[in-house]
C-alpha atoms as a PDB file:
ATOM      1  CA  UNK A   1     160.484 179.153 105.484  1.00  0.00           C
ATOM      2  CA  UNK A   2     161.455 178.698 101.986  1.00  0.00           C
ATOM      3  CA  UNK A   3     164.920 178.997 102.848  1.00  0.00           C
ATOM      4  CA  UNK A   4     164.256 175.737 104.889  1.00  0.00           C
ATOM      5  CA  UNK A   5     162.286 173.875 102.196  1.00  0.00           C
ATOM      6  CA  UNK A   6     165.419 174.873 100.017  1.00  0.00           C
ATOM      7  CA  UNK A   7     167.939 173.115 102.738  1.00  0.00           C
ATOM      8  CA  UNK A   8     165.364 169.936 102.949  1.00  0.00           C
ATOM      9  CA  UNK A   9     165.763 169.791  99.374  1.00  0.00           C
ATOM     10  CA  UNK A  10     169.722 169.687  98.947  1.00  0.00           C
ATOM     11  CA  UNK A  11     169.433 166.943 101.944  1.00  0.00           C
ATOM     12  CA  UNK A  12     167.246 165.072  99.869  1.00  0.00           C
ATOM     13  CA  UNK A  13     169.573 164.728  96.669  1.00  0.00           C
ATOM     14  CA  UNK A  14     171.668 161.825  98.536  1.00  0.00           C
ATOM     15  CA  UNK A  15     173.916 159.155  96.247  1.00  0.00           C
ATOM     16  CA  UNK A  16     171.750 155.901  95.401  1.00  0.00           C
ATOM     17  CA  UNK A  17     174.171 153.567  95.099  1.00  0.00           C
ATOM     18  CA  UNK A  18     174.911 153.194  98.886  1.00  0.00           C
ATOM     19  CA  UNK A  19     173.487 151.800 102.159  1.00  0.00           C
ATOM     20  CA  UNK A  20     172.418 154.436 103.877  1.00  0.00           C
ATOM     21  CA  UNK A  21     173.607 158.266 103.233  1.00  0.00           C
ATOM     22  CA  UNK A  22     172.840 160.612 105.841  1.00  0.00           C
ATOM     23  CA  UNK A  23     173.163 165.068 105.270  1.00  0.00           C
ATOM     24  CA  UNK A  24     173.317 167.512 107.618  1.00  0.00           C
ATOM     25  CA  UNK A  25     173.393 171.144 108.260  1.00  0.00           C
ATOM     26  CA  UNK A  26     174.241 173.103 111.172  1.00  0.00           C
ATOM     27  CA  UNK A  27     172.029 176.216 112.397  1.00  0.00           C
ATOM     28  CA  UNK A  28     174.035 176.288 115.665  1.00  0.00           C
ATOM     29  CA  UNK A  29     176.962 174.779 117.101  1.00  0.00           C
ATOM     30  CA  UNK A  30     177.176 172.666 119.837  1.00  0.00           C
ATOM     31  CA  UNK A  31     179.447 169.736 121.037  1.00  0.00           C
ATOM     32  CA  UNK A  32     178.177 166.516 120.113  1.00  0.00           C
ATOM     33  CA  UNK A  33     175.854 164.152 122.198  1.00  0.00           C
ATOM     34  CA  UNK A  34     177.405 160.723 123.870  1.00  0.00           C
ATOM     35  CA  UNK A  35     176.512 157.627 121.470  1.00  0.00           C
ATOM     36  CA  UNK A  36     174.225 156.588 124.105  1.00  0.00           C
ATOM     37  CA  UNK A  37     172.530 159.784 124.657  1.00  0.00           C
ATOM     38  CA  UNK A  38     168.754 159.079 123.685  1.00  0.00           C
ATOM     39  CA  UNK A  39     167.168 160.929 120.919  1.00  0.00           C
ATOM     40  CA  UNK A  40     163.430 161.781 121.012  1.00  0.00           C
ATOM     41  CA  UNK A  41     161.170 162.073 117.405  1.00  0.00           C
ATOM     42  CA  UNK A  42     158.433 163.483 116.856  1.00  0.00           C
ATOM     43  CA  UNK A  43     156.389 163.317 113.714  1.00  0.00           C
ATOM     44  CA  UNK A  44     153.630 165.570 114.095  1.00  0.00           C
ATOM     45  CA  UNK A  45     153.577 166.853 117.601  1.00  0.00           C
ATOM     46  CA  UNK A  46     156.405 168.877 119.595  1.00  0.00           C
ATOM     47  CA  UNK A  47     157.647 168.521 122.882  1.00  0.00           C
ATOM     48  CA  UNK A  48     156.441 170.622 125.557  1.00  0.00           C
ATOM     49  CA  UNK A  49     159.788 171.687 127.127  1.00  0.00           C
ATOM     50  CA  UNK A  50     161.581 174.702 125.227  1.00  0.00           C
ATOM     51  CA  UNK A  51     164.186 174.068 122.866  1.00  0.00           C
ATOM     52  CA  UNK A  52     165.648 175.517 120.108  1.00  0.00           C
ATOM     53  CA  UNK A  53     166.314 174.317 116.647  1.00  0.00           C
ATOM     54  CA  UNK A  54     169.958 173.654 115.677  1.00  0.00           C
ATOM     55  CA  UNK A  55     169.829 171.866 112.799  1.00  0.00           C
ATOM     56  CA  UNK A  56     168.874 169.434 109.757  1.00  0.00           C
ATOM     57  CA  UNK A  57     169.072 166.103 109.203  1.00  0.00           C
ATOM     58  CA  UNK A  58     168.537 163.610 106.139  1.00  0.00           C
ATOM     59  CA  UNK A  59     168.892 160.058 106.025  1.00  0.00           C
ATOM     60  CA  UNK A  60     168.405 157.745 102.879  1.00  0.00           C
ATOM     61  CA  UNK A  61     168.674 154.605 101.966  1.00  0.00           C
ATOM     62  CA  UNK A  62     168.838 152.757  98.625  1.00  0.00           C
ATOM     63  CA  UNK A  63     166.596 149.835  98.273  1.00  0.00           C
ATOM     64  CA  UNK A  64     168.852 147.631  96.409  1.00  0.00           C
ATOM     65  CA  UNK A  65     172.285 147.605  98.650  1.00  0.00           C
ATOM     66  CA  UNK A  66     170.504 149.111 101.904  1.00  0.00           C
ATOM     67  CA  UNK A  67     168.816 148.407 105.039  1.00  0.00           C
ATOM     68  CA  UNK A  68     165.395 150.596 106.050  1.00  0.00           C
ATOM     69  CA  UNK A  69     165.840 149.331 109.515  1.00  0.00           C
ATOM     70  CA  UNK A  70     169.280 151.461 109.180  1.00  0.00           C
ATOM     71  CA  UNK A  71     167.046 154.710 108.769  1.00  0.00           C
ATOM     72  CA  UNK A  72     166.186 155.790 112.204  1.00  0.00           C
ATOM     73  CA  UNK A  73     169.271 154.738 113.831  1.00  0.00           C
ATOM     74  CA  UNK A  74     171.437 156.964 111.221  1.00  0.00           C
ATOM     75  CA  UNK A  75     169.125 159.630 112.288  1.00  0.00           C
ATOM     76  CA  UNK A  76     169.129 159.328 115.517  1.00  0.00           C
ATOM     77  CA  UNK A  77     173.387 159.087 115.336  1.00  0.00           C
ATOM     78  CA  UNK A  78     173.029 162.204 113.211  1.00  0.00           C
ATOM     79  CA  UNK A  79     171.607 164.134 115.616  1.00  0.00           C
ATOM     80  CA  UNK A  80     173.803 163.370 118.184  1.00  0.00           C
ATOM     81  CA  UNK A  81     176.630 164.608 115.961  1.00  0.00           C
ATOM     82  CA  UNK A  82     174.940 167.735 115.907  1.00  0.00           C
ATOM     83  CA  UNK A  83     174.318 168.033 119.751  1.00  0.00           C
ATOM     84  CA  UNK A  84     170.728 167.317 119.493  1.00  0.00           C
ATOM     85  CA  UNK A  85     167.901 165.902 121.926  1.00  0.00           C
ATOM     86  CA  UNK A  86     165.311 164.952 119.520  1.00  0.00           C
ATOM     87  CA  UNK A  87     164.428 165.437 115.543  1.00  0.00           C
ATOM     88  CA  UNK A  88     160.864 167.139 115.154  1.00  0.00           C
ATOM     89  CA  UNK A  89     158.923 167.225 112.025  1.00  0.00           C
ATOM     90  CA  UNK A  90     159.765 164.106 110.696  1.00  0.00           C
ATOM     91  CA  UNK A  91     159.240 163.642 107.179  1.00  0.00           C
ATOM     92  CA  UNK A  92     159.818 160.984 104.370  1.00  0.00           C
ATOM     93  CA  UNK A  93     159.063 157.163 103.872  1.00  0.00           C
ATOM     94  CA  UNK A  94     160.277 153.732 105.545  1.00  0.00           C
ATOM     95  CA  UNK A  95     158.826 151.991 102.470  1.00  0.00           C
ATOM     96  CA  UNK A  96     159.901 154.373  99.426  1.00  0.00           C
ATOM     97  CA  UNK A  97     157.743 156.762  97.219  1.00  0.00           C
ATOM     98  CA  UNK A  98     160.811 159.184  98.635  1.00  0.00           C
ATOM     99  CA  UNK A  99     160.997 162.372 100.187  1.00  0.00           C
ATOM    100  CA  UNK A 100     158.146 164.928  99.297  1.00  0.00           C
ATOM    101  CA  UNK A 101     159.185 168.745  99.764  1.00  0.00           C
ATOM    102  CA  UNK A 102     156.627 171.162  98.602  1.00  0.00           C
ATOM    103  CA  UNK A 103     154.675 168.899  97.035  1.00  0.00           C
ATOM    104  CA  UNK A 104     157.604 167.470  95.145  1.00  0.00           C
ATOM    105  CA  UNK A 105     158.604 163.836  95.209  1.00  0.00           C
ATOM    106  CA  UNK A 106     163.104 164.274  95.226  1.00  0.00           C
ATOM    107  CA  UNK A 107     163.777 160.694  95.670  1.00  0.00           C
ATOM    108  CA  UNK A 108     161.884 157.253  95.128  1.00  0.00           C
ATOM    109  CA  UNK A 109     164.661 155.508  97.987  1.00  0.00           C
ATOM    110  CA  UNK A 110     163.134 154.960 101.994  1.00  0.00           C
ATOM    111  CA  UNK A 111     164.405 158.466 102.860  1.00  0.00           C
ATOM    112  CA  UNK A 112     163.519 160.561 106.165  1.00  0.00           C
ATOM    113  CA  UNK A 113     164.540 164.058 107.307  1.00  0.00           C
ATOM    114  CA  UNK A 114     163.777 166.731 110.070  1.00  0.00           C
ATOM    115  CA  UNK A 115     164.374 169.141 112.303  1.00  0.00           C
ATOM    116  CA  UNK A 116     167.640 168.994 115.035  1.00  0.00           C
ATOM    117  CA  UNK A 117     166.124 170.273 118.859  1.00  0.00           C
ATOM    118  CA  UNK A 118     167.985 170.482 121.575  1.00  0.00           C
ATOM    119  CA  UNK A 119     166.558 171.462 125.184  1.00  0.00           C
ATOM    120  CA  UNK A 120     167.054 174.381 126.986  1.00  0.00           C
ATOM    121  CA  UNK A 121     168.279 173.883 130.305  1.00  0.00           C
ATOM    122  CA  UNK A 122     165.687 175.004 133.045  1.00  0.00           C
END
């Protein structure tokens, strides 16, 4: 688990000066999702079909050249790069106050991160 919290936090350090920075790392391979593929995200709860996680995503966005309505679709467009079906555990702020990873505040820009799922086939 700390290994994760460790990952979360190297998404986290993103460059201010830009729109919208997104990070990602890769626990699994898989071929990337259409554009128009939908992507699912949870916050607190987790879907009831099995998956299995194959990645991490981060998304930020500096308040002073960016867009927050540019958050979730980065995400989303992020985890279709990775081959994803939905991001679970979504964490961060739409507003600022930044990213908080064990109990640390990383960055004081809108910022959101989570986990990459992708289904298993039935």
């Amino acid at each position: 688990m700390k290994a994760r919290h460790l990952i979360l936090a190297a998404l986290a350090v993103i460059p201010a000066a830009c729109s919208v920075s997104t990070r990602s790392v890769s626990l699994r391979e898989h071929a990337p999702r259409p554009a128009d593929h939908p992507i699912e995200v949870f916050v607190s709860e987790v879907p009831t079909r099995d998956y299995e996680e194959i990645g991490l995503v981060g998304v930020c966005v500096d308040d002073t050249f960016g867009d927050v309505d540019e958050l979730m679709p980065a995400l989303r467009a992020k985890a279709r790069e990775l081959g994803g079906d939905a991001v679970i555990g979504l964490k961060g702020s739409l507003t600022g106050g930044g990213l908080e990873v064990d109990g640390a505040t990383l960055d004081d820009d809108p910022a959101l991160s989570g986990t990459v799922i992708r289904y298993r086939s039935s």
